[in-house]
PDB file of N, CA and C in Angstrom:
ATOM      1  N   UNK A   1     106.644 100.491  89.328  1.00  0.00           N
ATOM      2  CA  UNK A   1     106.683 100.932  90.714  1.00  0.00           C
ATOM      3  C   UNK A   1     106.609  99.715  91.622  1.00  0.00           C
ATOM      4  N   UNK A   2     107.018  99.693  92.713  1.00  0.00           N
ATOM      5  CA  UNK A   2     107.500  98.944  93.573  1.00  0.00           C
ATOM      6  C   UNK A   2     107.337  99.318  95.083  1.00  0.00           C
ATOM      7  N   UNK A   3     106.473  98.717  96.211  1.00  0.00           N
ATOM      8  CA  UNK A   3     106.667  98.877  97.488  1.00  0.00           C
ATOM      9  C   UNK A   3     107.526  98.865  97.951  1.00  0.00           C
ATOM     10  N   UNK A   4     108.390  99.144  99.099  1.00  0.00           N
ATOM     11  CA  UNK A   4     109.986  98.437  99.583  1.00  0.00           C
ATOM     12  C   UNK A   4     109.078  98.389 101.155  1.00  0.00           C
ATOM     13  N   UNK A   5     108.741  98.896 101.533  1.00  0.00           N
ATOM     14  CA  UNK A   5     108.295  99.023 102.328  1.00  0.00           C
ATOM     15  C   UNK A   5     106.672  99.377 103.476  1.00  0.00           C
ATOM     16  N   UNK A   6     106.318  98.912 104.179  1.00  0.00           N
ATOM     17  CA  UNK A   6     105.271  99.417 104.328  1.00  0.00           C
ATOM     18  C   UNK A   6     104.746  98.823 105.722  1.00  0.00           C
ATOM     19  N   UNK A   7     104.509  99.902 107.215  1.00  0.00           N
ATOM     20  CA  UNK A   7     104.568  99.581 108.222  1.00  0.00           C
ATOM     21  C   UNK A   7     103.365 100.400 109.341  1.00  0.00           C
ATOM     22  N   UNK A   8     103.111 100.437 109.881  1.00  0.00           N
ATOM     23  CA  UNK A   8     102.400 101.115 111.268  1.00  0.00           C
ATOM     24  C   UNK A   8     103.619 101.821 112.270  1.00  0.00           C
ATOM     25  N   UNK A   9     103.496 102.744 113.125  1.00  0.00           N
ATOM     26  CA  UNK A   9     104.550 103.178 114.192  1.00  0.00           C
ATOM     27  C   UNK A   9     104.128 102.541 115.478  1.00  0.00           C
ATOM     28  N   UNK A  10     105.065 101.996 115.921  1.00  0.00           N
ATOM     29  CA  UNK A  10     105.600 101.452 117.401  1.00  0.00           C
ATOM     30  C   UNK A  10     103.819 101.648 118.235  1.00  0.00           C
ATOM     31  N   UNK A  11     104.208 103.224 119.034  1.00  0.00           N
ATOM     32  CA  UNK A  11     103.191 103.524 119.929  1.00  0.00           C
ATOM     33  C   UNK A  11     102.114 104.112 118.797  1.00  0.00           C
ATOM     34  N   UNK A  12     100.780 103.653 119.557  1.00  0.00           N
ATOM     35  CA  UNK A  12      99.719 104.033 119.010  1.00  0.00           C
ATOM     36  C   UNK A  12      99.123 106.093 119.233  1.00  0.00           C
ATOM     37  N   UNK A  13      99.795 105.962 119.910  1.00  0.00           N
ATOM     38  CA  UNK A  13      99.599 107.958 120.035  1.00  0.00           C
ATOM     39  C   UNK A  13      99.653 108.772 119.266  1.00  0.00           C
ATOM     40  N   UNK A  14     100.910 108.290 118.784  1.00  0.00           N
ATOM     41  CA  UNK A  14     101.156 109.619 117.006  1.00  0.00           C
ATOM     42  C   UNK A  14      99.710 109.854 116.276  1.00  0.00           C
ATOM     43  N   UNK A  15      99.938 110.968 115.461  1.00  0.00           N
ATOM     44  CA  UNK A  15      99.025 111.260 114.445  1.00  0.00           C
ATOM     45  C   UNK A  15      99.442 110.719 113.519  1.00  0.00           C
ATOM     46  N   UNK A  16     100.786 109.877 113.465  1.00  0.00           N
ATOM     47  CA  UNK A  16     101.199 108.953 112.054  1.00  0.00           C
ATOM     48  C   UNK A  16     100.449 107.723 111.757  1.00  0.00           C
ATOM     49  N   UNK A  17     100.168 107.214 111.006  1.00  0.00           N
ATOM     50  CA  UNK A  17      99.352 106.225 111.230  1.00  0.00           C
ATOM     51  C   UNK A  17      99.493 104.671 110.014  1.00  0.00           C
ATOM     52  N   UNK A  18     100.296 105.347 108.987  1.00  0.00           N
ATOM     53  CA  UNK A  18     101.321 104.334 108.173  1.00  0.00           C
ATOM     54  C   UNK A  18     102.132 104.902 107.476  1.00  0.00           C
ATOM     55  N   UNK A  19     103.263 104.455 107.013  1.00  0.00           N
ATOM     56  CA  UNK A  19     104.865 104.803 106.403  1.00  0.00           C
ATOM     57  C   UNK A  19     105.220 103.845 105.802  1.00  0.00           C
ATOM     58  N   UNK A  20     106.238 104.087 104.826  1.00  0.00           N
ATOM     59  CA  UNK A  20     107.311 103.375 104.138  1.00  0.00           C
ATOM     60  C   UNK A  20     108.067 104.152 102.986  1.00  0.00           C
ATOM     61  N   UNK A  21     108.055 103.040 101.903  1.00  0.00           N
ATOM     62  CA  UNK A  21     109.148 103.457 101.017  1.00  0.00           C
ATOM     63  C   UNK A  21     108.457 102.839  99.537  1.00  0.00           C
ATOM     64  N   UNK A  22     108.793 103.673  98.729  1.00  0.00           N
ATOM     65  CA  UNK A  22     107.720 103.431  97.198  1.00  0.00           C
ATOM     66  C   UNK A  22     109.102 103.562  95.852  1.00  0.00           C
ATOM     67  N   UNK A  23     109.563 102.710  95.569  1.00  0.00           N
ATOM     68  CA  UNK A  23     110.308 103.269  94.019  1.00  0.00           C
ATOM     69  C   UNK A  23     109.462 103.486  93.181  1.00  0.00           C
ATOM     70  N   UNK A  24     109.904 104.709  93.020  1.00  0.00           N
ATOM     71  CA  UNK A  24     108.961 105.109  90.999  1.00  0.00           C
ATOM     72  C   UNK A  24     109.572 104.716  90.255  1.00  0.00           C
ATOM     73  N   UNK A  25     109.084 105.284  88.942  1.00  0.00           N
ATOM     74  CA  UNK A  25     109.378 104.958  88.107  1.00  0.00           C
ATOM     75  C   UNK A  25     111.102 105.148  87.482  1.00  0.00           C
ATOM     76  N   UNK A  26     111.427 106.342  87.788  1.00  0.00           N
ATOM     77  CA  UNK A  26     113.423 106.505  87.539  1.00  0.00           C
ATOM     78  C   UNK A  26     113.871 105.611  88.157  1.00  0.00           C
ATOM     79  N   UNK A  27     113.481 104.722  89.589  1.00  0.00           N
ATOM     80  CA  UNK A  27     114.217 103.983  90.045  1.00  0.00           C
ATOM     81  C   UNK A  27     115.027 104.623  91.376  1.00  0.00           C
ATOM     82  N   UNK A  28     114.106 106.147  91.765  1.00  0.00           N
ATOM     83  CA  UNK A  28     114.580 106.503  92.849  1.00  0.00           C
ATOM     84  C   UNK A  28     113.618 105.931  93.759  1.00  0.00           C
ATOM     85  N   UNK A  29     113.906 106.224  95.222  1.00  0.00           N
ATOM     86  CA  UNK A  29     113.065 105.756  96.078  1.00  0.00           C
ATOM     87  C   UNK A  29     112.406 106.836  97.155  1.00  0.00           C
ATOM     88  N   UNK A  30     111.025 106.935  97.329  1.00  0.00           N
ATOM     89  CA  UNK A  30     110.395 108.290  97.845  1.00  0.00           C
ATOM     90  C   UNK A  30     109.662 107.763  98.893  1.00  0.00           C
ATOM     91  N   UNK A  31     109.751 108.494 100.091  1.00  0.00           N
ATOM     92  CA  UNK A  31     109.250 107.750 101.241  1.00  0.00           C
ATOM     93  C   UNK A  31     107.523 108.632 101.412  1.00  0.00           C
ATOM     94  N   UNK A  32     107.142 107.905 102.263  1.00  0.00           N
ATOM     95  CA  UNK A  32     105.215 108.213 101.816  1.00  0.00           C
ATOM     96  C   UNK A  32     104.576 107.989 103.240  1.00  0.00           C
ATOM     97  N   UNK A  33     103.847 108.914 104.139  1.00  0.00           N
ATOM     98  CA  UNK A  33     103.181 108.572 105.236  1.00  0.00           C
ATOM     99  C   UNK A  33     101.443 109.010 105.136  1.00  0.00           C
ATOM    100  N   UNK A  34     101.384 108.803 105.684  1.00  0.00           N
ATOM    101  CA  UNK A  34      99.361 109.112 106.420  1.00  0.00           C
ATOM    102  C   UNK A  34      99.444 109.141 107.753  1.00  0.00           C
ATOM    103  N   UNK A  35      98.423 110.604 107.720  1.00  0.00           N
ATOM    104  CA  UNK A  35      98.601 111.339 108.930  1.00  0.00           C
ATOM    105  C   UNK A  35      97.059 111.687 109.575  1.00  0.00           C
ATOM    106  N   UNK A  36      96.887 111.555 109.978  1.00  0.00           N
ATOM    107  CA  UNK A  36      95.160 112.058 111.065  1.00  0.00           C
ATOM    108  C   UNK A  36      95.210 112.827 111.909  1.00  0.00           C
ATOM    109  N   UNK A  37      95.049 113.701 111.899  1.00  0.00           N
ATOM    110  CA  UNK A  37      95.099 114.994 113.192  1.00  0.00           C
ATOM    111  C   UNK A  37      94.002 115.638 112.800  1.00  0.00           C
ATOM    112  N   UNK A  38      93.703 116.928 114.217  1.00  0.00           N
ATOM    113  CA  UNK A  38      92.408 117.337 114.104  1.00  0.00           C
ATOM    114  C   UNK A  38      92.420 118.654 112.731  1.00  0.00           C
ATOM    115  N   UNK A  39      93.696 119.195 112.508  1.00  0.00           N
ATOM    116  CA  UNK A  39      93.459 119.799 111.239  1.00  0.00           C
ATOM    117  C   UNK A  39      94.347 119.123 110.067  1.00  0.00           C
ATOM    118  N   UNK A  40      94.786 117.877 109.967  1.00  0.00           N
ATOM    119  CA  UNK A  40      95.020 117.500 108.781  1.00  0.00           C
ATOM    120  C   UNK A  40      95.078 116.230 108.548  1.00  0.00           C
ATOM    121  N   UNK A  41      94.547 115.656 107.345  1.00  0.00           N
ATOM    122  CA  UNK A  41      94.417 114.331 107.431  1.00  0.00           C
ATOM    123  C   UNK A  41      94.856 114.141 105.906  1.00  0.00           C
ATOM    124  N   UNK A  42      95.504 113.185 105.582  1.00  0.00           N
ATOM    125  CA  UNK A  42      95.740 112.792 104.168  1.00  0.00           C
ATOM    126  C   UNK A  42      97.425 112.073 104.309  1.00  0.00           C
ATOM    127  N   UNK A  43      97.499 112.059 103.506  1.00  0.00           N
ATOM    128  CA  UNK A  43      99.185 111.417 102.343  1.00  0.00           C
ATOM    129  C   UNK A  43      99.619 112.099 102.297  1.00  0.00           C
ATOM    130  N   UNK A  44     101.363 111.937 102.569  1.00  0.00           N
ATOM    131  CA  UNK A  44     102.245 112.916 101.881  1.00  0.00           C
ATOM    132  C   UNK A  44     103.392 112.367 101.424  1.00  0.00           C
ATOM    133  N   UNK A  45     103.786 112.611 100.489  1.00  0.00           N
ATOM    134  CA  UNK A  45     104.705 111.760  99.733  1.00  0.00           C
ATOM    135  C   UNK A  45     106.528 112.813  99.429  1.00  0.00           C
ATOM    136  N   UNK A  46     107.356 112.448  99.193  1.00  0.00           N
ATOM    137  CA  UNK A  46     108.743 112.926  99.393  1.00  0.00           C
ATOM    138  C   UNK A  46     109.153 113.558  97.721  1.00  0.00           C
ATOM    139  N   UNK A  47     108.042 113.190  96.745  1.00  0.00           N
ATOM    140  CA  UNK A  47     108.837 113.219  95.788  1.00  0.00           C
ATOM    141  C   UNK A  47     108.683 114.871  95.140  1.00  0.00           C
ATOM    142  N   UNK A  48     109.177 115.495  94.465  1.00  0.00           N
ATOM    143  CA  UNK A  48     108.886 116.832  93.775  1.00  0.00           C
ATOM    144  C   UNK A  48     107.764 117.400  93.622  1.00  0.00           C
ATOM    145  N   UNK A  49     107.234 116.160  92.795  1.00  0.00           N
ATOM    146  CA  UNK A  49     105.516 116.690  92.059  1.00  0.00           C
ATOM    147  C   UNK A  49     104.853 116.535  93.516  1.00  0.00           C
ATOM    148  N   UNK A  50     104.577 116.254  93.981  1.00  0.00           N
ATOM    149  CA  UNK A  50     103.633 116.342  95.203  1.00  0.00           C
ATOM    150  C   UNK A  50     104.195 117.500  96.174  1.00  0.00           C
ATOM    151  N   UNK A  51     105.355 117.529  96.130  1.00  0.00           N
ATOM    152  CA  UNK A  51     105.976 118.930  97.404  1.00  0.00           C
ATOM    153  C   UNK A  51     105.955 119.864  96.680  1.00  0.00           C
ATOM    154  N   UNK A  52     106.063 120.102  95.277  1.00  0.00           N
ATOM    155  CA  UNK A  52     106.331 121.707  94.619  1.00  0.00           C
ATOM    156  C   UNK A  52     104.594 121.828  94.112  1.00  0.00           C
ATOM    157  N   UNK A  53     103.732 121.258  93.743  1.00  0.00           N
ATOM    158  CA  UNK A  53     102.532 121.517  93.100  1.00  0.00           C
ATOM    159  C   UNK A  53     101.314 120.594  93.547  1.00  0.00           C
ATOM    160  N   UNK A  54     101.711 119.302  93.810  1.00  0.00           N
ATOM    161  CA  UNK A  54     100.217 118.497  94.353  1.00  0.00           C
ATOM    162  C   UNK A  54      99.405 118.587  95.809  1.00  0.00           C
ATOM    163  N   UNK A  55     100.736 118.953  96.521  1.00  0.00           N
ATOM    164  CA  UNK A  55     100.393 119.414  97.908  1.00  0.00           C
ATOM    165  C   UNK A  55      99.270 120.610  97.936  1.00  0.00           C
ATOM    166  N   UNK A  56      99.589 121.689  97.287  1.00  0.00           N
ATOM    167  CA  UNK A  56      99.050 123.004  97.646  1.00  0.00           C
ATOM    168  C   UNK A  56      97.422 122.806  96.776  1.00  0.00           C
ATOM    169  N   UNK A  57      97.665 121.721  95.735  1.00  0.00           N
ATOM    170  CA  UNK A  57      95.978 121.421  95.288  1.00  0.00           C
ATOM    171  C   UNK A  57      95.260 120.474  95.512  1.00  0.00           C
ATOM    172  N   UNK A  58      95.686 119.801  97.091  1.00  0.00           N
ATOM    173  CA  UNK A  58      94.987 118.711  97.708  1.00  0.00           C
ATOM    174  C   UNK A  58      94.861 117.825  96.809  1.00  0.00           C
ATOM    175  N   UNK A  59      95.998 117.376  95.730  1.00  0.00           N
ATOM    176  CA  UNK A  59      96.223 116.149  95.186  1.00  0.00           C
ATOM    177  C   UNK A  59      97.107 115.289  95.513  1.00  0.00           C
ATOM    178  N   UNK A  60      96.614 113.832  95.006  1.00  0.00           N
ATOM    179  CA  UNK A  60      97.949 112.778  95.125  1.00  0.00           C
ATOM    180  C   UNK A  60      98.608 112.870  94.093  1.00  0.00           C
ATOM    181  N   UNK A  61     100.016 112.287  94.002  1.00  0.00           N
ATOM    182  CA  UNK A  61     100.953 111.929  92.920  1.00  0.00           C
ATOM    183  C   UNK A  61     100.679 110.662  92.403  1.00  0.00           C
ATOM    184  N   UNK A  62     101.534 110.005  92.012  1.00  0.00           N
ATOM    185  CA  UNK A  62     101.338 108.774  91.150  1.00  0.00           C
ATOM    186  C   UNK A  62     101.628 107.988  91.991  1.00  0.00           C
ATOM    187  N   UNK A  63     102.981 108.531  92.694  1.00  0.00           N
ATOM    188  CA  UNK A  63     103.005 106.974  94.139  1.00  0.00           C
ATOM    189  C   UNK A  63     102.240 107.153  94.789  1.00  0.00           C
ATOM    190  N   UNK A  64     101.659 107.916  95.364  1.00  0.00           N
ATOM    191  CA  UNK A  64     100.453 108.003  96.443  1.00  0.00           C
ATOM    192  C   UNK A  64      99.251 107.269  95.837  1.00  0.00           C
ATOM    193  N   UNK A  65      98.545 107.178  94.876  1.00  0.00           N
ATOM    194  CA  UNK A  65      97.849 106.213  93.725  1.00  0.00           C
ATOM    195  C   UNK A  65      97.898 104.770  93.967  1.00  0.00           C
ATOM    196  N   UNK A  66      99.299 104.784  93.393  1.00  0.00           N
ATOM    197  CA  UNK A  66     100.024 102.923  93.568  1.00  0.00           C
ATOM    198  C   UNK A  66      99.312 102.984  95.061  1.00  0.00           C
ATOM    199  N   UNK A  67     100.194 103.434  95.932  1.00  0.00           N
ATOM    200  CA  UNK A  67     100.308 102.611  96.795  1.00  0.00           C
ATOM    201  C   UNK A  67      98.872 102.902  97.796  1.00  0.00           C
ATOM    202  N   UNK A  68      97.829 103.579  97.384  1.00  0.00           N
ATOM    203  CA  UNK A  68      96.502 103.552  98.137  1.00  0.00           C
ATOM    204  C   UNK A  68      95.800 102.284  97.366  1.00  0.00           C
ATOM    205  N   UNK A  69      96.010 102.183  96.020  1.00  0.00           N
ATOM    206  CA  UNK A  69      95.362 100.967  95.794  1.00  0.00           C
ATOM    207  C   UNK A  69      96.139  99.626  96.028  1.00  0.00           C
ATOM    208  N   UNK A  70      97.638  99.638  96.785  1.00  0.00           N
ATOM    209  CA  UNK A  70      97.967  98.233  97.511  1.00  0.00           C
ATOM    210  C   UNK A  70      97.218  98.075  98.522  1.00  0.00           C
ATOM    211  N   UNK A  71      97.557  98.893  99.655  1.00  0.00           N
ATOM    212  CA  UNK A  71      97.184  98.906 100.623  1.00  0.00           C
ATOM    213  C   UNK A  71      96.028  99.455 101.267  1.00  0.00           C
ATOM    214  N   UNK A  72      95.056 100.083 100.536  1.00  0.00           N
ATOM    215  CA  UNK A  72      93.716 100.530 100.857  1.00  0.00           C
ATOM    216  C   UNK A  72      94.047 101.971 100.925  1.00  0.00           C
ATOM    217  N   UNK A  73      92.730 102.509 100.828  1.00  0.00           N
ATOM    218  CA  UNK A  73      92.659 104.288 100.912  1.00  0.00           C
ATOM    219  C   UNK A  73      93.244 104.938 102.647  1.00  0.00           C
ATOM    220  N   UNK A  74      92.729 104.092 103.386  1.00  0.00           N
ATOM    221  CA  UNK A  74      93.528 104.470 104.878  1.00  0.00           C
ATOM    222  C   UNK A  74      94.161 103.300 105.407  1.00  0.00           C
ATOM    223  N   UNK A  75      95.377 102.228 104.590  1.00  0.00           N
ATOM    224  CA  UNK A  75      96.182 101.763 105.246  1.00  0.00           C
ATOM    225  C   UNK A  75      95.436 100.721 105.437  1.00  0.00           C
ATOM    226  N   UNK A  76      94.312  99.923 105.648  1.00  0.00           N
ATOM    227  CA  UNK A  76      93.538  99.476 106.350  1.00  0.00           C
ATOM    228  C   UNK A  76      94.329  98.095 106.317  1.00  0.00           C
ATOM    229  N   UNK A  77      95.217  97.461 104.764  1.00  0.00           N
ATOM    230  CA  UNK A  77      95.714  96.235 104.946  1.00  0.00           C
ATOM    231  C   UNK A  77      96.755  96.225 105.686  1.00  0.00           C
ATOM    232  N   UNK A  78      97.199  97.144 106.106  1.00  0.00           N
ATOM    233  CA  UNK A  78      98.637  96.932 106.650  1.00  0.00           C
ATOM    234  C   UNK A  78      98.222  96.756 107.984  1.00  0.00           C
ATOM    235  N   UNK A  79      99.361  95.193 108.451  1.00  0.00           N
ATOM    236  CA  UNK A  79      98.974  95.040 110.150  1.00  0.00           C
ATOM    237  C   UNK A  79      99.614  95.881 111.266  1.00  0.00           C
ATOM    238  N   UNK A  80      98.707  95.575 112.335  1.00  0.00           N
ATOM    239  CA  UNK A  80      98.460  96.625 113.778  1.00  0.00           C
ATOM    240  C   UNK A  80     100.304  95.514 114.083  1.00  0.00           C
TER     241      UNK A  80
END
């Protein structure tokens, strides 16, 4: 697995709060954000296993994994 990407949004207002782009393991590429709002806070990731089954049991996938232990559990390395 592989980062391609990994950023903050423009204005500070959104409830988005970091994004990018993660290749797994096939060599496709699945895009991945973190979100803070007053009813939802967590990761969400583009790929199958997390939209058909990890979502609905408040789990991460495997890229969501990777890439909390690059960049910290809330983004924290990635710059403002």
């Amino acid at each position: 697995m592989e980062i391609y990407s990994v950023r903050r949004p423009k204005d500070n207002l959104t409830s988005l709060k970091v994004y990018g782009e993660v290749e797994g393991d096939s060599g496709k590429v699945y895009k991945f954000a973190y979100f803070r709002r007053p009813n939802f806070r967590g990761w969400i990731c583009s790929c199958e296993n997390f939209l058909l089954s990890k979502f609905a049991k408040k789990l991460n996938c495997k890229h969501l994994h990777f890439v909390r232990a690059q960049v910290g559990r809330y983004g924290a390395s990635v710059a403002r």
